[in-house]
PDB file of N, CA and C in Angstrom:
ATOM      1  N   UNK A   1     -93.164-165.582  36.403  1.00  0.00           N
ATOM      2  CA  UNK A   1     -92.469-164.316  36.326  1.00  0.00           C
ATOM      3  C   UNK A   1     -92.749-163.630  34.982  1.00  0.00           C
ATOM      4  N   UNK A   2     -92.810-164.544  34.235  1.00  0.00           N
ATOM      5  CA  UNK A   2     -93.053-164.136  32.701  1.00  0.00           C
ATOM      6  C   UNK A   2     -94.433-163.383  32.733  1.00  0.00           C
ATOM      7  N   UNK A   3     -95.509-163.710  33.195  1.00  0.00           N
ATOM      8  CA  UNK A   3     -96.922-163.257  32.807  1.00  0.00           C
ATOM      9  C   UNK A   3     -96.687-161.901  33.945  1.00  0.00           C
ATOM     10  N   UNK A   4     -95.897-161.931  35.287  1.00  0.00           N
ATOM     11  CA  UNK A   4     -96.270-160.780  35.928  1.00  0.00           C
ATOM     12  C   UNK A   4     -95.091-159.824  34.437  1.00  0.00           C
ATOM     13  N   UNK A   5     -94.178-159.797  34.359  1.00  0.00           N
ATOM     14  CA  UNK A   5     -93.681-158.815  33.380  1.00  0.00           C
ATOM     15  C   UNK A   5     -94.424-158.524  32.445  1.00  0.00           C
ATOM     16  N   UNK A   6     -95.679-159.546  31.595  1.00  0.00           N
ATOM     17  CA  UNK A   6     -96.357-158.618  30.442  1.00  0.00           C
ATOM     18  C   UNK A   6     -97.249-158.355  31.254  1.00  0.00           C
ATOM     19  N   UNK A   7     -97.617-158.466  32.285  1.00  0.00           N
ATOM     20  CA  UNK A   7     -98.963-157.314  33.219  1.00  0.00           C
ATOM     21  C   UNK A   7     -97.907-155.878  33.777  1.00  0.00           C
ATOM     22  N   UNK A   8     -97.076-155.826  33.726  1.00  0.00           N
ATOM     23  CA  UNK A   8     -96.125-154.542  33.758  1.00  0.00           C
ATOM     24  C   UNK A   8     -95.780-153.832  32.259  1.00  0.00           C
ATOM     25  N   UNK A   9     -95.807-154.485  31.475  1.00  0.00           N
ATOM     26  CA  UNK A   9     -95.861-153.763  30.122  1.00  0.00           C
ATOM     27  C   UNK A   9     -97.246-153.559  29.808  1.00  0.00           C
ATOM     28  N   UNK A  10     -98.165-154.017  30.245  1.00  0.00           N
ATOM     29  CA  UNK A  10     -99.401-153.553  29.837  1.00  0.00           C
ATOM     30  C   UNK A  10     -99.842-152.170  30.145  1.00  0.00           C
ATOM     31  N   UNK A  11     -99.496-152.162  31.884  1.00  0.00           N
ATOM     32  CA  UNK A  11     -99.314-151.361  32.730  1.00  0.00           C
ATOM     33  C   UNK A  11     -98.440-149.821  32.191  1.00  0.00           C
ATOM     34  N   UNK A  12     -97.580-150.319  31.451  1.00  0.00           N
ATOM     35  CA  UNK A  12     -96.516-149.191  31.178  1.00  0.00           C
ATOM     36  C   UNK A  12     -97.219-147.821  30.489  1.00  0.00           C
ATOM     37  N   UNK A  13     -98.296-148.141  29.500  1.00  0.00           N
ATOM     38  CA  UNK A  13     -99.340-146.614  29.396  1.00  0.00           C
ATOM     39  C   UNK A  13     -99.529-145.403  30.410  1.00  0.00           C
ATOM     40  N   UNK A  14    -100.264-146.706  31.478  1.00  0.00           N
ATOM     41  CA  UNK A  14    -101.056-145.982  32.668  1.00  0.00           C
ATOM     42  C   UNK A  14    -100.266-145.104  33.183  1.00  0.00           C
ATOM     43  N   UNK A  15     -99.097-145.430  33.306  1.00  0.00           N
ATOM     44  CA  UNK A  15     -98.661-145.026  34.488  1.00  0.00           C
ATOM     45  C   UNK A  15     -98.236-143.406  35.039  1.00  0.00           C
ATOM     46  N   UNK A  16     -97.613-143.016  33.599  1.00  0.00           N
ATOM     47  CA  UNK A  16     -98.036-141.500  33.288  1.00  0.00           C
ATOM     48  C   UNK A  16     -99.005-140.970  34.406  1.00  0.00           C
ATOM     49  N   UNK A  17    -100.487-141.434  33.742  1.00  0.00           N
ATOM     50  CA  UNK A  17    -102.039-141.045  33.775  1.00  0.00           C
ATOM     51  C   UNK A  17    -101.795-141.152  35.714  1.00  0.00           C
ATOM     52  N   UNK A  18    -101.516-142.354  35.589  1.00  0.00           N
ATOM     53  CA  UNK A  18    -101.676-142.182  37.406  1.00  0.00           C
ATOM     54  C   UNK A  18    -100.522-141.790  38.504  1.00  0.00           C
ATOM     55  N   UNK A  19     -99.883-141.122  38.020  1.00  0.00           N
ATOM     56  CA  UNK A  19     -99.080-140.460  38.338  1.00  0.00           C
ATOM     57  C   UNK A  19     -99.823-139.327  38.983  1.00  0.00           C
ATOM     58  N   UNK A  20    -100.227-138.387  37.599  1.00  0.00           N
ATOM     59  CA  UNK A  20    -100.472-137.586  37.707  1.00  0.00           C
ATOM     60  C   UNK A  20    -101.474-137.120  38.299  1.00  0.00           C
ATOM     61  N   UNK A  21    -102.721-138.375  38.579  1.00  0.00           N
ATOM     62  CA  UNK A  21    -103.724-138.220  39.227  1.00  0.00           C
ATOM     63  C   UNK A  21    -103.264-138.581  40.801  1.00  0.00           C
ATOM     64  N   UNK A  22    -102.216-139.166  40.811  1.00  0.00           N
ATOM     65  CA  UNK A  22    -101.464-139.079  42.391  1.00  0.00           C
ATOM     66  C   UNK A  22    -101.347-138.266  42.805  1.00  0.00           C
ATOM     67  N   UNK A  23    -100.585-136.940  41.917  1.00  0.00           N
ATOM     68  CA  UNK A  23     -99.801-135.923  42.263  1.00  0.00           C
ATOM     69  C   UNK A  23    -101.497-134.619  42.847  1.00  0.00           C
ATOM     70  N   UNK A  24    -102.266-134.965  41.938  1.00  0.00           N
ATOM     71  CA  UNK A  24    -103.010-134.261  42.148  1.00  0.00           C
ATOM     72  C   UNK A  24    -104.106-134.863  43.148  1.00  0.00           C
ATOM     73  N   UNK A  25    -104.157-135.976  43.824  1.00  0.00           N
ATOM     74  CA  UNK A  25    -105.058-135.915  44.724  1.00  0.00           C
ATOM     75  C   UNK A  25    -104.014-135.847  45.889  1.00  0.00           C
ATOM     76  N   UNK A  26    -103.185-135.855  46.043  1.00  0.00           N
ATOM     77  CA  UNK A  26    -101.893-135.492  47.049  1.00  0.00           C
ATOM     78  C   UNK A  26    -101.766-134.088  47.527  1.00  0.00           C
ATOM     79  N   UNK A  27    -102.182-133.251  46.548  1.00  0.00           N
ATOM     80  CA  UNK A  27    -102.063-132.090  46.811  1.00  0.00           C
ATOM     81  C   UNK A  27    -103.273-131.433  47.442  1.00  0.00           C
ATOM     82  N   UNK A  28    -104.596-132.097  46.875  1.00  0.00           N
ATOM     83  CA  UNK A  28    -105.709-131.816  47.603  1.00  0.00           C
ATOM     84  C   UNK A  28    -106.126-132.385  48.974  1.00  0.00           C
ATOM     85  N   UNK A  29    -105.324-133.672  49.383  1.00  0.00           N
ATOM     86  CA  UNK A  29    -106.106-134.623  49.728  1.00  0.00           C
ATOM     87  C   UNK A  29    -104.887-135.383  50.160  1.00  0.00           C
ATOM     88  N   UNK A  30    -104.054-135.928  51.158  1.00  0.00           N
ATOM     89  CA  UNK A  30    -102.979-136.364  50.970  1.00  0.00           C
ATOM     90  C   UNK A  30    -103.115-137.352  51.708  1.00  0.00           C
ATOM     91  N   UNK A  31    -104.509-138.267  51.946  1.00  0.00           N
ATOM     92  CA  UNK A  31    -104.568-139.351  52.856  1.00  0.00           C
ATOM     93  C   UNK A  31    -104.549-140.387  51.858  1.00  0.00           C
ATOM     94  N   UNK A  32    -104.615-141.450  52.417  1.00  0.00           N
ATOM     95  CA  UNK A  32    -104.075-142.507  51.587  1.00  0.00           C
ATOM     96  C   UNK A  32    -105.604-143.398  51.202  1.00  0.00           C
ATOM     97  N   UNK A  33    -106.686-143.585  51.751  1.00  0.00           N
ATOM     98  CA  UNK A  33    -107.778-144.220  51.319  1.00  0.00           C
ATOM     99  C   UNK A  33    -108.465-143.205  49.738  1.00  0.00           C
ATOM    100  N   UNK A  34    -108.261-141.844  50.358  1.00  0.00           N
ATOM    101  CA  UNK A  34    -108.992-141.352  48.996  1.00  0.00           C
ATOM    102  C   UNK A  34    -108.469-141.324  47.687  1.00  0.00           C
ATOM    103  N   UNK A  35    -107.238-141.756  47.673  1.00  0.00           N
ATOM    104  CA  UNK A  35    -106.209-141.993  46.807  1.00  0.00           C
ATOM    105  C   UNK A  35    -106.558-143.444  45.975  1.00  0.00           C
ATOM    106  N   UNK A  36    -106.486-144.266  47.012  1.00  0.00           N
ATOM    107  CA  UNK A  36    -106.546-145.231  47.023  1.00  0.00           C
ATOM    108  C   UNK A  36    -108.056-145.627  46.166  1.00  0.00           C
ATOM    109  N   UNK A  37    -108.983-145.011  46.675  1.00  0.00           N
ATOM    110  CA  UNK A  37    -110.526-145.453  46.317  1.00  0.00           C
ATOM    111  C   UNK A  37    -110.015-144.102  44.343  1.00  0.00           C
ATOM    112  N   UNK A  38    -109.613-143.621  44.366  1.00  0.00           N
ATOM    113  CA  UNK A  38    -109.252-143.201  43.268  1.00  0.00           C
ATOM    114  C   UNK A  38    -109.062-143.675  42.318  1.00  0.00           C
ATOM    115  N   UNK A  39    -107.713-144.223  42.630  1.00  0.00           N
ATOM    116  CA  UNK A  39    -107.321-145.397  41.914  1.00  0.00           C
ATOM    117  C   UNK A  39    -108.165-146.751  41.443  1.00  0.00           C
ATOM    118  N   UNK A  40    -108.709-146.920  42.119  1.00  0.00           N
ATOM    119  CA  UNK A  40    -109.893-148.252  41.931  1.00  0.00           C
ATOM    120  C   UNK A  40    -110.980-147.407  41.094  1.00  0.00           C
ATOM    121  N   UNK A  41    -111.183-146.307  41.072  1.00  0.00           N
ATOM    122  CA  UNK A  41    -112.140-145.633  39.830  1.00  0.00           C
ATOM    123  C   UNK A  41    -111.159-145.478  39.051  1.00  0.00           C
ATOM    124  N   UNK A  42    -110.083-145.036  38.475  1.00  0.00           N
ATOM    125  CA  UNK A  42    -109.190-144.961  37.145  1.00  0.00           C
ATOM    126  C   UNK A  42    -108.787-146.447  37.055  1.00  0.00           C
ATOM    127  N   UNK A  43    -108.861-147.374  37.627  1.00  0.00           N
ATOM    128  CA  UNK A  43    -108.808-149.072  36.818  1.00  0.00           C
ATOM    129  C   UNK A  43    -109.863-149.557  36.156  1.00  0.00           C
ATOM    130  N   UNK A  44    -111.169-149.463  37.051  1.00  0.00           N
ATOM    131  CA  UNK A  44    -112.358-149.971  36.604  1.00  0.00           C
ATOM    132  C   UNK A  44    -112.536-148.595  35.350  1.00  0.00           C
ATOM    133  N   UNK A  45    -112.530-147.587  35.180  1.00  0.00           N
ATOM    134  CA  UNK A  45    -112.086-146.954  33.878  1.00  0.00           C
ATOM    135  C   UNK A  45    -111.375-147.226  32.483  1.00  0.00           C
ATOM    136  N   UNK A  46    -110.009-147.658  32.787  1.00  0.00           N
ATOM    137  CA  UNK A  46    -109.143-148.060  32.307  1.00  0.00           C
ATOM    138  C   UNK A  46    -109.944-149.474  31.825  1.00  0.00           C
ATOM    139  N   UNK A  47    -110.435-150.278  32.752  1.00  0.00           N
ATOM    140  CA  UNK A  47    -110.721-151.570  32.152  1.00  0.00           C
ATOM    141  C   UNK A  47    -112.332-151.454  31.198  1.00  0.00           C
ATOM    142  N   UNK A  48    -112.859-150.526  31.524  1.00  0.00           N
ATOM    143  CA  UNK A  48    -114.082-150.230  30.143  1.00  0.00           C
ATOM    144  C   UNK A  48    -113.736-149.652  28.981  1.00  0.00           C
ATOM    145  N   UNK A  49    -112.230-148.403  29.642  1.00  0.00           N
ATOM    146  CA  UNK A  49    -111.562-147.918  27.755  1.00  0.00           C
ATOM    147  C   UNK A  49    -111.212-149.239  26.987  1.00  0.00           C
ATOM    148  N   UNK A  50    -110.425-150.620  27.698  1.00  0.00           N
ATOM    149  CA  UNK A  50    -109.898-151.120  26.954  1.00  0.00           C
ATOM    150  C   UNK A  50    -110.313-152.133  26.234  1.00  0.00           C
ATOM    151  N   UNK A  51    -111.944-152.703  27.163  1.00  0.00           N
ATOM    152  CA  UNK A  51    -112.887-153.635  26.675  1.00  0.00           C
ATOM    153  C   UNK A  51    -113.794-153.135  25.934  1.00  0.00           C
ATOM    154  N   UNK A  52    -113.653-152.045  25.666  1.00  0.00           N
ATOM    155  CA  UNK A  52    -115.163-151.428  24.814  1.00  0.00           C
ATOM    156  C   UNK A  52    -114.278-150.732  23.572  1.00  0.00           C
ATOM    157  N   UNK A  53    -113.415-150.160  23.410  1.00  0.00           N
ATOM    158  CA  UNK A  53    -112.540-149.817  22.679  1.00  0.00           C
ATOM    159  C   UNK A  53    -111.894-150.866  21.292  1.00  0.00           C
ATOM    160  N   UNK A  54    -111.321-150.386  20.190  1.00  0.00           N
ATOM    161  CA  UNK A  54    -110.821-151.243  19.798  1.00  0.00           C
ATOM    162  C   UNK A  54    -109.131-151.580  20.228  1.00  0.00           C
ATOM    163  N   UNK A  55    -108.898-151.571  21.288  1.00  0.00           N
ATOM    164  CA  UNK A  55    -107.643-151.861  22.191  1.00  0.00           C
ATOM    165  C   UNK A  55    -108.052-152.784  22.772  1.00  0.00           C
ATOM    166  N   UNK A  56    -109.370-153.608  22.178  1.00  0.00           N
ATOM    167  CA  UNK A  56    -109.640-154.508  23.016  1.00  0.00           C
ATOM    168  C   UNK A  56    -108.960-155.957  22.738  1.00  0.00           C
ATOM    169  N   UNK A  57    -108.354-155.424  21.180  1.00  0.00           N
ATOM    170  CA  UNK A  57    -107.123-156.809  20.873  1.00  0.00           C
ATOM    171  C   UNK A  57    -106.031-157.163  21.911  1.00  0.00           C
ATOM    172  N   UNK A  58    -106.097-155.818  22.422  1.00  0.00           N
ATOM    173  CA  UNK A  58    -104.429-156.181  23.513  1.00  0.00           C
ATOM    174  C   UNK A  58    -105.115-156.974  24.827  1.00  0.00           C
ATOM    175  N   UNK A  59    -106.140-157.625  24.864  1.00  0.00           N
ATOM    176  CA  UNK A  59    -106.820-158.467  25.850  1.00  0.00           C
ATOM    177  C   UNK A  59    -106.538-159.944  25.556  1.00  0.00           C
ATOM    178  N   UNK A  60    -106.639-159.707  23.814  1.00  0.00           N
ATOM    179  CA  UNK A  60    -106.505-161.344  23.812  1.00  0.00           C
ATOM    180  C   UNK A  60    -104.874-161.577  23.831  1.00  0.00           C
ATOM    181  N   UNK A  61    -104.197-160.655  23.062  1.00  0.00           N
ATOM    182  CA  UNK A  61    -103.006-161.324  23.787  1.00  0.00           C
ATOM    183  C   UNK A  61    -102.751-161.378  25.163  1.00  0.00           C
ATOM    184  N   UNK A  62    -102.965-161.538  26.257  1.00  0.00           N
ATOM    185  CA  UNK A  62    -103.061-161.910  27.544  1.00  0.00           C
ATOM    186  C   UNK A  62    -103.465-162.427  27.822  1.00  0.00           C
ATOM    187  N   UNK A  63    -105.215-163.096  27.146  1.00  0.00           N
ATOM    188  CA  UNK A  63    -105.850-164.411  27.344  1.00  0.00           C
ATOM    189  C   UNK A  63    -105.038-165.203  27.059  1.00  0.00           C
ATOM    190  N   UNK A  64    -104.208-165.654  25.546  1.00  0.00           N
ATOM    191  CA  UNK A  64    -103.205-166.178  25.193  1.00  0.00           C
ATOM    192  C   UNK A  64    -102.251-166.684  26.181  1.00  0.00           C
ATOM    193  N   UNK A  65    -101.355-165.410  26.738  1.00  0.00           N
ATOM    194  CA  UNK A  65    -101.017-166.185  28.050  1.00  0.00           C
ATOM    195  C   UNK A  65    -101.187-166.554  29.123  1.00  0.00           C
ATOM    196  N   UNK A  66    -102.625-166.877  28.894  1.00  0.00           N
ATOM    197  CA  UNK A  66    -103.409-167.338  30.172  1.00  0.00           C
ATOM    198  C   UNK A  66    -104.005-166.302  31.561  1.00  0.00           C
ATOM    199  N   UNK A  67    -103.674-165.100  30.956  1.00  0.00           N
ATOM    200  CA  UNK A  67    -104.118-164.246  32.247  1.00  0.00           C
ATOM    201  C   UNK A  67    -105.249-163.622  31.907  1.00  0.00           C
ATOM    202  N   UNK A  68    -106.655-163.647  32.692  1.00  0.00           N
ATOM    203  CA  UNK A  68    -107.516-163.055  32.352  1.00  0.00           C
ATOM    204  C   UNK A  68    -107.769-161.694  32.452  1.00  0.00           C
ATOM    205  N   UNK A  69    -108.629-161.017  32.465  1.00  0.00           N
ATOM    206  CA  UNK A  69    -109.006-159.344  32.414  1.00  0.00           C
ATOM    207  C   UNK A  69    -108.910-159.248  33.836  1.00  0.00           C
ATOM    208  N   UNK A  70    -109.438-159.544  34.378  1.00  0.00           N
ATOM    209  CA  UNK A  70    -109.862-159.629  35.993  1.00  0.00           C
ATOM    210  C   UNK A  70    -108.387-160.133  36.668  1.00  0.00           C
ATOM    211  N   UNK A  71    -107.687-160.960  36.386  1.00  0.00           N
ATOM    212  CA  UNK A  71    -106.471-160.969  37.029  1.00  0.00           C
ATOM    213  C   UNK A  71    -105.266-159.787  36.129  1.00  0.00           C
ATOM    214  N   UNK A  72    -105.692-159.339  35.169  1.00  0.00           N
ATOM    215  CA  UNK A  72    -104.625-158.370  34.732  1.00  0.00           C
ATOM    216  C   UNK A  72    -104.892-157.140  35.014  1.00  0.00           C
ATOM    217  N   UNK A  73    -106.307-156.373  35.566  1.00  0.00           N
ATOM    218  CA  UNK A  73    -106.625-155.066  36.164  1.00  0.00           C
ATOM    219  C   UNK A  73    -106.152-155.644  37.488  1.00  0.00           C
ATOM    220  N   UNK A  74    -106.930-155.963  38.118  1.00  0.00           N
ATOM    221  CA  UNK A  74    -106.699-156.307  39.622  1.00  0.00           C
ATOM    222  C   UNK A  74    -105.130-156.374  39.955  1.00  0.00           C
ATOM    223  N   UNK A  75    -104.321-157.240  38.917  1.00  0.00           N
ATOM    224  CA  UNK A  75    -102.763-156.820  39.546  1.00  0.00           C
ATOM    225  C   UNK A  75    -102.137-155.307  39.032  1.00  0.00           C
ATOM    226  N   UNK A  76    -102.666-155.025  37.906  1.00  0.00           N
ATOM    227  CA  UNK A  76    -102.267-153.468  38.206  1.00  0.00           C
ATOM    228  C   UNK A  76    -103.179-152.671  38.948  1.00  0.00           C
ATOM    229  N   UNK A  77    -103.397-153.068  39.452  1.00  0.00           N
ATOM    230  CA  UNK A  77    -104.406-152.269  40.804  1.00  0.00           C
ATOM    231  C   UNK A  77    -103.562-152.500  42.360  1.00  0.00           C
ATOM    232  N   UNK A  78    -103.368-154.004  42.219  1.00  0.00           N
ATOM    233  CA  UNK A  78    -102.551-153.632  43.484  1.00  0.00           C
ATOM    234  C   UNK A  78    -100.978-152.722  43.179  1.00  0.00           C
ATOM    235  N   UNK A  79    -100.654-152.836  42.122  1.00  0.00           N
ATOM    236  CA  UNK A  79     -99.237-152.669  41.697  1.00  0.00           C
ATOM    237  C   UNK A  79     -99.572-151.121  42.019  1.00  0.00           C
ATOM    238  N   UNK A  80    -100.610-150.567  40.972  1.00  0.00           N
ATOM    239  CA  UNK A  80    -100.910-148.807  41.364  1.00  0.00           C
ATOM    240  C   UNK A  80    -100.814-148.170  42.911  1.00  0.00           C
ATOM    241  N   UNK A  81    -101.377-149.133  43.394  1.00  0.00           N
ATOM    242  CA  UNK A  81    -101.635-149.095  44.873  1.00  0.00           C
ATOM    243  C   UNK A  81    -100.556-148.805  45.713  1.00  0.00           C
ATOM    244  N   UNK A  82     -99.608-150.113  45.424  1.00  0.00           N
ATOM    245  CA  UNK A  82     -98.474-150.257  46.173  1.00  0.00           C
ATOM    246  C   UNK A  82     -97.610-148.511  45.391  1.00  0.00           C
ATOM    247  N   UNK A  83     -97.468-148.184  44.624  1.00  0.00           N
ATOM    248  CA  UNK A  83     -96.526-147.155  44.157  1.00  0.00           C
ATOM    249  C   UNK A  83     -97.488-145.923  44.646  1.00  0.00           C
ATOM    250  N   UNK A  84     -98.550-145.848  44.758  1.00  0.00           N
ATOM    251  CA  UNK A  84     -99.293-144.698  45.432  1.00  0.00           C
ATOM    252  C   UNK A  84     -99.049-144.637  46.690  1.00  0.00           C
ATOM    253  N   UNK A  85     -99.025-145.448  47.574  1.00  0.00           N
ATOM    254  CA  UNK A  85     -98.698-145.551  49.319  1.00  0.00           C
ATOM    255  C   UNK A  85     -97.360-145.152  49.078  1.00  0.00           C
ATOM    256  N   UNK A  86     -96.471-145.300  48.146  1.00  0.00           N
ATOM    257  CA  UNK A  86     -94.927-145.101  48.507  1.00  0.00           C
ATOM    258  C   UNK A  86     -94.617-143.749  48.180  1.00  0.00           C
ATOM    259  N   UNK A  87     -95.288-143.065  47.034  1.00  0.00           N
ATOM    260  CA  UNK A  87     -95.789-141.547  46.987  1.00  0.00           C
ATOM    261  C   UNK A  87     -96.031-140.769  48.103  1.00  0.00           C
ATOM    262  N   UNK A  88     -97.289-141.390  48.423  1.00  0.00           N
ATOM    263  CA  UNK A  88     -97.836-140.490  49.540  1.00  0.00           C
ATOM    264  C   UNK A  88     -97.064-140.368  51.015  1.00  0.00           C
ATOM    265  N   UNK A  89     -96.485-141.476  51.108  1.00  0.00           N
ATOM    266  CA  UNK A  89     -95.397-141.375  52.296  1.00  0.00           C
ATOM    267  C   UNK A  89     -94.649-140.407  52.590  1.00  0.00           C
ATOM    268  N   UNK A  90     -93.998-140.458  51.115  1.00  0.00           N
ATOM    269  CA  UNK A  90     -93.005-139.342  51.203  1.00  0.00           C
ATOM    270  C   UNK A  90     -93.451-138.144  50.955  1.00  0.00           C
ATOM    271  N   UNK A  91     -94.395-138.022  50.181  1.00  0.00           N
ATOM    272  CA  UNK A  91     -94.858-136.697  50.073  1.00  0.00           C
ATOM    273  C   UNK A  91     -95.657-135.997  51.802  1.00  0.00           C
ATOM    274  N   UNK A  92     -96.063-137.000  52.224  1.00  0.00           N
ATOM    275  CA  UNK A  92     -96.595-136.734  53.404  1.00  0.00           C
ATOM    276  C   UNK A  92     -95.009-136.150  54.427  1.00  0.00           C
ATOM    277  N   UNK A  93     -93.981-137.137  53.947  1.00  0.00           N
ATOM    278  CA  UNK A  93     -92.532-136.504  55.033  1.00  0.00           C
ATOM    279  C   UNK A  93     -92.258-135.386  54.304  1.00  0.00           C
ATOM    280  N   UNK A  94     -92.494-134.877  53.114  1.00  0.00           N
ATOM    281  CA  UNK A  94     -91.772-133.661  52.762  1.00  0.00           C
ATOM    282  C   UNK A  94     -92.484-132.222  52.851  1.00  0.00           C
ATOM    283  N   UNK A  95     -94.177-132.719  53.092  1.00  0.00           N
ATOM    284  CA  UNK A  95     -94.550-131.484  53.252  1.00  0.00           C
ATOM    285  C   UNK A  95     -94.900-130.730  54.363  1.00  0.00           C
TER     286      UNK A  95
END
């Protein structure tokens, strides 16, 4: 439980960012794969700002607790995922 909570504080930046790129492929586009394949380009993004960057310290603290790069994008990927389908739902009932 402990390691999924610091992959949610890691997470806590993004989330702004993909919000907003929700809001805006929702409005163009309100199906759920292109969203979706979206999102999987703003992670694999996200995961070259933070490995090529010097933010690349906030990696090793997570190696530290044992979670690698690849299991700490990938679960905020499904996590993005899951809060994008719950977006688009409703945005799909309200418009």
């Amino acid at each position: 439980m402990y390691r999924f909570l610091a992959i949610l504080s890691f997470y806590k930046p993004f989330v702004v960012w993909s919000f907003i790129a929700t809001v805006i492929v929702a409005f163009f586009n309100a199906h759920i794969a292109p969203a979706l394949a979206t999102k999987l380009f703003l992670t694999v993004f996200a995961w070259y700002y933070v490995s090529e960057t010097p933010n690349k310290r906030k990696l090793t603290f997570y190696k530290n607790l044992g979670i690698s790069p690849l299991k700490l994008f990938f679960t905020m990927f499904i996590v993005d995922c899951i809060l994008t389908i719950i977006f688009l739902t409703l945005f799909k009932e309200f418009t």
